[in-house]
Protein backbone atom coordinates (compact mmCIF):
# COMPACT_ATOMS: atom_id res chain seq x y z
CA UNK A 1 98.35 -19.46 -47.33
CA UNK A 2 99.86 -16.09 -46.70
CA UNK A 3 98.23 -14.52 -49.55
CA UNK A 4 94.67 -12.78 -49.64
CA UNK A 5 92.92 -13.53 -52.86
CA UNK A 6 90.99 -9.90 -54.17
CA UNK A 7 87.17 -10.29 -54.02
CA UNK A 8 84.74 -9.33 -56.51
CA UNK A 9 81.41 -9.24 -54.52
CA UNK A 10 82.82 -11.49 -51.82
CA UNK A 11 83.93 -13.92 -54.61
CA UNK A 12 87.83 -15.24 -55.19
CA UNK A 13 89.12 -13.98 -58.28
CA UNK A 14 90.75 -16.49 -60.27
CA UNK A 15 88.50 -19.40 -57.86
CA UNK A 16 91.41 -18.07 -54.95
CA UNK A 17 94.05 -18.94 -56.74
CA UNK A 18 97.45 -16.41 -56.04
CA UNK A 19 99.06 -15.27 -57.34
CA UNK A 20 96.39 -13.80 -60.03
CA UNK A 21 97.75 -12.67 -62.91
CA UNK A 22 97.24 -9.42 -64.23
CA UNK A 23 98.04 -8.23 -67.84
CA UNK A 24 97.52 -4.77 -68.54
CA UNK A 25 96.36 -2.85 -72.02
CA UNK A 26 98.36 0.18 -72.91
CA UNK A 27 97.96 0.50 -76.35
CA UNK A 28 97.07 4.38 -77.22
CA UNK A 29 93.92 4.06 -79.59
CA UNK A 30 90.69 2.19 -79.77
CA UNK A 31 91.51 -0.13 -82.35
CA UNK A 32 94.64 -0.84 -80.80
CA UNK A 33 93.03 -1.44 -77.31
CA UNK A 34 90.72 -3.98 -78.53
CA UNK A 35 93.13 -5.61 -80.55
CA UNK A 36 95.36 -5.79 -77.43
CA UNK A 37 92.27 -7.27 -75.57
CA UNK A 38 91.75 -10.25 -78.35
CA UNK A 39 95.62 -10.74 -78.19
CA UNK A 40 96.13 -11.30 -74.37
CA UNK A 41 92.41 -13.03 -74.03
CA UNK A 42 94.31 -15.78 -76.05
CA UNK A 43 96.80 -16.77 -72.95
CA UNK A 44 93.83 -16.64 -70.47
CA UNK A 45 94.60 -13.65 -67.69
CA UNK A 46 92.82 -13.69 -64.15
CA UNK A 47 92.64 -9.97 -64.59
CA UNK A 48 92.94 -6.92 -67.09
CA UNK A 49 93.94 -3.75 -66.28
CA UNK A 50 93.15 -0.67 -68.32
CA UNK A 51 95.75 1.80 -68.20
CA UNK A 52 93.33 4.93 -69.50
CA UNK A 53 96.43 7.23 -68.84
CA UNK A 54 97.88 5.80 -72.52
CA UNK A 55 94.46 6.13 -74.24
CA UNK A 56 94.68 9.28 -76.36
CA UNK A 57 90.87 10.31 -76.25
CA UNK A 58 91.29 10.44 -72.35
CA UNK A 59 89.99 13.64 -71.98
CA UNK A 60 86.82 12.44 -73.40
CA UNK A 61 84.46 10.81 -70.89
CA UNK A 62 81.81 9.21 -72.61
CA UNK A 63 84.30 8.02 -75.33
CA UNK A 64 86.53 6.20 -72.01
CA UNK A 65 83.21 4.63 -70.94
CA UNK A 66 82.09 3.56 -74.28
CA UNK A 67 85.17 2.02 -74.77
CA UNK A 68 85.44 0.48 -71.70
CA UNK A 69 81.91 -1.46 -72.29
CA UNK A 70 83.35 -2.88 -75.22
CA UNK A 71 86.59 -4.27 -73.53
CA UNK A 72 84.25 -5.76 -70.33
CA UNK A 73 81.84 -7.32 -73.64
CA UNK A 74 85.63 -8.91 -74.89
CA UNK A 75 87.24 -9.70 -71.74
CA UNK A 76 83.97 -12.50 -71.35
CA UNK A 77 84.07 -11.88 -67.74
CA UNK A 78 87.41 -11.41 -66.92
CA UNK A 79 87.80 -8.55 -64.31
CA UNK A 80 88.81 -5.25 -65.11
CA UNK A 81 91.37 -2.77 -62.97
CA UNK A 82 90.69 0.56 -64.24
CA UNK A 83 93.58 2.89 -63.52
CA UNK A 84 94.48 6.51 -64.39
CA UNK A 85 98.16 5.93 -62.87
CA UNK A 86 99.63 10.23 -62.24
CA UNK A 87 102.45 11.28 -64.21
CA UNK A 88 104.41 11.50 -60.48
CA UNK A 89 104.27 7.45 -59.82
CA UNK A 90 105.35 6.64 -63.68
CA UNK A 91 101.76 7.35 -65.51
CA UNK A 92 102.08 8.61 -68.99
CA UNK A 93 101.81 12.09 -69.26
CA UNK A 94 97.87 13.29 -69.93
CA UNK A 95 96.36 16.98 -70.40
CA UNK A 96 93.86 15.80 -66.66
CA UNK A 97 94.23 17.71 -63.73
CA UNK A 98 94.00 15.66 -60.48
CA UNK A 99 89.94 16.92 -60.25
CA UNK A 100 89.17 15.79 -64.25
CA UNK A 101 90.81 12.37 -62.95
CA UNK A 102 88.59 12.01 -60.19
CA UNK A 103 85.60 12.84 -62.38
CA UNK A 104 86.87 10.38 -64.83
CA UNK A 105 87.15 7.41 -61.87
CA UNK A 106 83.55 8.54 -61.46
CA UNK A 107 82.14 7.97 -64.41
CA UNK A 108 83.71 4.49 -64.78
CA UNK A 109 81.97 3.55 -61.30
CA UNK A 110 79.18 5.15 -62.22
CA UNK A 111 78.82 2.69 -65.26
CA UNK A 112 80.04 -0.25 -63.28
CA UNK A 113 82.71 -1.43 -66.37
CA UNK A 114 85.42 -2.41 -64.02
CA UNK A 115 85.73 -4.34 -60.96
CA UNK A 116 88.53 -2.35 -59.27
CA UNK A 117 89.72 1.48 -59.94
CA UNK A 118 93.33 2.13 -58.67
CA UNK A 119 94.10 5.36 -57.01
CA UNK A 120 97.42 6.74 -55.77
CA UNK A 121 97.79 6.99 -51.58
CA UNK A 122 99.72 10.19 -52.32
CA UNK A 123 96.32 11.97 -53.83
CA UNK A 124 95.70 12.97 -50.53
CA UNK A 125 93.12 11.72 -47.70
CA UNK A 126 90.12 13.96 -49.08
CA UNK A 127 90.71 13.34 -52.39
CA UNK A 128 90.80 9.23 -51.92
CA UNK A 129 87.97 9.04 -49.14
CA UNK A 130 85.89 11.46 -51.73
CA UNK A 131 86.61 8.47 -54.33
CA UNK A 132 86.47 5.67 -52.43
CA UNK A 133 82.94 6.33 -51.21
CA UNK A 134 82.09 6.68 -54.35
CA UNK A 135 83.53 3.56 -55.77
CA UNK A 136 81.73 1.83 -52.63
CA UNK A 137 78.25 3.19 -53.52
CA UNK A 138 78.37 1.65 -57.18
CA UNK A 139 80.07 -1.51 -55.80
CA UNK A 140 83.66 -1.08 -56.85
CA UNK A 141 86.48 -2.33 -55.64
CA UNK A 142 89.41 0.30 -54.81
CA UNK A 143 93.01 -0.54 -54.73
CA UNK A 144 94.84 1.90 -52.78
CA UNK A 145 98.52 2.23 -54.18
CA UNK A 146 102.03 3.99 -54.03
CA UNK A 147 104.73 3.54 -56.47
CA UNK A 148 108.68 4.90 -56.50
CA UNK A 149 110.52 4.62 -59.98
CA UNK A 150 113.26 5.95 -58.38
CA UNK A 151 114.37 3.74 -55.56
CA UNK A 152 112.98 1.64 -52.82
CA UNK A 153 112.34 3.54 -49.24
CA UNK A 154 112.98 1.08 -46.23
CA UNK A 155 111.31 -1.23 -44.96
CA UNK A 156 109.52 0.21 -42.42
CA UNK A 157 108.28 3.13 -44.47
CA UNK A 158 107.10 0.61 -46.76
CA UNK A 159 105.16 -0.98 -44.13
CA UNK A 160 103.56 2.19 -43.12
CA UNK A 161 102.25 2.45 -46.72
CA UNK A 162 100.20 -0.34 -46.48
CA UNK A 163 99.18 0.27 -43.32
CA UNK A 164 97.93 3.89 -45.15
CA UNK A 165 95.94 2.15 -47.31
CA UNK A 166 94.08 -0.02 -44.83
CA UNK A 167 93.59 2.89 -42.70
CA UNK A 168 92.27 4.97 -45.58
CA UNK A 169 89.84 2.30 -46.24
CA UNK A 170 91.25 0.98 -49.44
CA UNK A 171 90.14 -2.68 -50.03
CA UNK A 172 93.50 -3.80 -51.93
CA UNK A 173 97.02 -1.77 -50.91
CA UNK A 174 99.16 -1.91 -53.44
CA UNK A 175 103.05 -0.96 -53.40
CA UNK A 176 105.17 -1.07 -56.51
CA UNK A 177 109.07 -0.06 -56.24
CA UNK A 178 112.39 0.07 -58.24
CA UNK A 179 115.55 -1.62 -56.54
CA UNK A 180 119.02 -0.50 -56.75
CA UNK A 181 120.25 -3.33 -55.48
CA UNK A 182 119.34 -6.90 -54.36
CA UNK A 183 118.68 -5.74 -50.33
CA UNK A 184 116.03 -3.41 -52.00
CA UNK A 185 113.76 -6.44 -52.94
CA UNK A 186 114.47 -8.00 -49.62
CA UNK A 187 113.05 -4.56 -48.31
CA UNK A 188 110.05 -5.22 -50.43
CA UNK A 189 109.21 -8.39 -49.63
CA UNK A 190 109.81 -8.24 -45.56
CA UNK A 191 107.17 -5.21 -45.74
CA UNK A 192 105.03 -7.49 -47.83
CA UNK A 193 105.22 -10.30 -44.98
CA UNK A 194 104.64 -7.94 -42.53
CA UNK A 195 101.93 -6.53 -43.79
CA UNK A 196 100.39 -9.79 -44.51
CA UNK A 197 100.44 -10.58 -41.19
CA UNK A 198 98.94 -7.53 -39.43
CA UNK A 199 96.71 -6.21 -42.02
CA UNK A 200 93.31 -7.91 -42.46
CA UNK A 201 92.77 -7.41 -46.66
CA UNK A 202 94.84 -8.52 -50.03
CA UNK A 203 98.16 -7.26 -51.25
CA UNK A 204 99.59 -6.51 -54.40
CA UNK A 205 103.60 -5.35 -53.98
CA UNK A 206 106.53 -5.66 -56.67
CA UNK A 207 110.23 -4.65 -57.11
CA UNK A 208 110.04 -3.51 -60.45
CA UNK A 209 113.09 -3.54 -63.31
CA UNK A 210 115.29 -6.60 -64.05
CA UNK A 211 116.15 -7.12 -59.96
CA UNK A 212 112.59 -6.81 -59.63
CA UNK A 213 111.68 -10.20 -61.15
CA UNK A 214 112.00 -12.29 -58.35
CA UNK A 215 109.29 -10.22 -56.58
CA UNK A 216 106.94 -11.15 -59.86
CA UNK A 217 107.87 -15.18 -59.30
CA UNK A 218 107.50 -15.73 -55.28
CA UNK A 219 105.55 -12.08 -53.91
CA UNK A 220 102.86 -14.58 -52.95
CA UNK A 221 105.03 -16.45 -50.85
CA UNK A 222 105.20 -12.84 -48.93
CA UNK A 223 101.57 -12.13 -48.78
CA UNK A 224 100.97 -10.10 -52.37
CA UNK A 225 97.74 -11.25 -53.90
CA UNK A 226 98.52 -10.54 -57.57
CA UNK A 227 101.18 -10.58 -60.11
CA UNK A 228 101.49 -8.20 -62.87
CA UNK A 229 102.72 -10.03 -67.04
CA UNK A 230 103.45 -8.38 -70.24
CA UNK A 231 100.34 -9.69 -72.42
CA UNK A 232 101.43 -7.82 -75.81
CA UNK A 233 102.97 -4.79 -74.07
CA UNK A 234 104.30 -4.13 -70.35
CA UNK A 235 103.10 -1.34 -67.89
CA UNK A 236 106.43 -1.05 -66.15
CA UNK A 237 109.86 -2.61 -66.22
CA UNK A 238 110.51 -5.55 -65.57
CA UNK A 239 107.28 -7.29 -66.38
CA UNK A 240 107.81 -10.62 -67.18
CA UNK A 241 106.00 -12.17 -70.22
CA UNK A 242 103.00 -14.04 -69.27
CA UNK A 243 103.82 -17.48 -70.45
CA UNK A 244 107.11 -17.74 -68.98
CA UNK A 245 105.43 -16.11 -65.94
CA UNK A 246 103.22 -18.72 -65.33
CA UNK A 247 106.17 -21.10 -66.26
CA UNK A 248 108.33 -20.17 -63.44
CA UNK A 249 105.57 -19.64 -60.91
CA UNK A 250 103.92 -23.35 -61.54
CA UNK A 251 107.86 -24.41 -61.32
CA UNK A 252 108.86 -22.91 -57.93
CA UNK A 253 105.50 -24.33 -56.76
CA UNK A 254 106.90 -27.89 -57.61
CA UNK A 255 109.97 -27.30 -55.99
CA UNK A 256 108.33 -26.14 -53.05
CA UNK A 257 105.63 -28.91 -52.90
CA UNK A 258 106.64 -31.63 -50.17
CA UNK A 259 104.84 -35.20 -51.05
């Protein structure tokens, strides 16, 4: 197996299992969070993500802690990605500065509600070793990540971004693009195999938008870890429900099986 499952405390998620599936919350209120919680819990996700950077009251620590408890208390130990993804790599727009964000990944270590914070590569070196210490000291897992909604760079450029986050000291890299055309998901998925295959820690890379899908289906064939489904809402484009996700990954799995 190509494919490095993520760890929580030196555990598999998802008993090893790739790819994991990951449905992410982006509703904009309480309420709405939790009711997107009890909706996805229904269809049984390896892993959440919170996507704080659509929560209205984000400028309000203890209010994104206290809500965070209460989606770890309904996610029944399911783990959590908590993620503040910058307006420059497709986050929703938010009135934080890049030093109110990093206080705000602090406090969520600091009150150990998620398993896994995700931090842009293109923060800068002091700002994610300042943040990934941290993380490490309250026993949180950081994913280390770069995303382009506007194309895909080549593949060796995408290679060195994984190779970033290793260096950096990340202990997931993560690499999300958008193709323009078909070779652009090749591109993807050759950096994905290649970093699989030099870099000693789990992977998480998509092509994102309609082209993007087969990325979703066989990344794990290519090394990536974990697999991103619409639950009630998507994240990005080209997030594929996660029923029919499942679907398609159990059938390619068949086809691929040799009895």
């Amino acid at each position: 197996m190509t494919a490095k499952p993520l760890l929580v405390h030196g555990v598999p998620i998802a008993k090893g299992r790739v790819p994991a599936v990951c449905v992410p919350l982006v509703a904009t209120t309480a309420p709405a969070i939790l009711a997107e919680v009890s909706a996805v819990m229904t269809k049984s996700p390896d892993v959440l993500e919170w996507r704080v950077d659509h929560y209205a009251d984000i400028v309000d620590r203890e209010a994104v802690v206290a809500l965070a408890r209460r989606i770890r208390e309904a996610a029944a130990g399911k783990p959590l990605i908590f993620t503040r993804r910058c307006t420059r790599e497709g986050g929703a727009p938010t009135p934080l500065d890049d030093a109110q964000a990093i206080t705000l990944y602090e406090a969520m270590c600091a009150s150990h509600c998620a398993e896994f914070i995700d931090y842009e590569l293109g923060n800068g070196t002091a700002n994610f070793a300042r943040l990934r210490d941290i993380a490490h000291e309250c026993g949180v897992g950081v994913i280390g990540s770069f995303h382009d909604f506007s194309g895909t760079p080549d593949t060796a450029a995408l290679a060195a971004k994984f190779a970033q986050a290793k260096r950096d000291g990340a202990d997931v890299a993560k690499v999300a693009v958008m193709p323009n055309d078909p070779r652009d998901v090749l591109a993807l998925l050759d950096a994905t195999w290649q970093a699989a295959h030099t870099l000693d820690m789990p992977l998480i890379s998509m092509a994102m938008g309609p082209l993007g899908a087969l990325s979703r289906v066989a990344g794990h064939l290519f090394g990536s870890s974990l697999t991103f489904a619409a639950g009630e809402n998507a994240s990005a484009p080209g997030q594929i429900p996660i029923d029919a996700l499942r679907d398609a990954v159990a059938a390619l799995g068949g086809a691929m099986r040799i009895d």
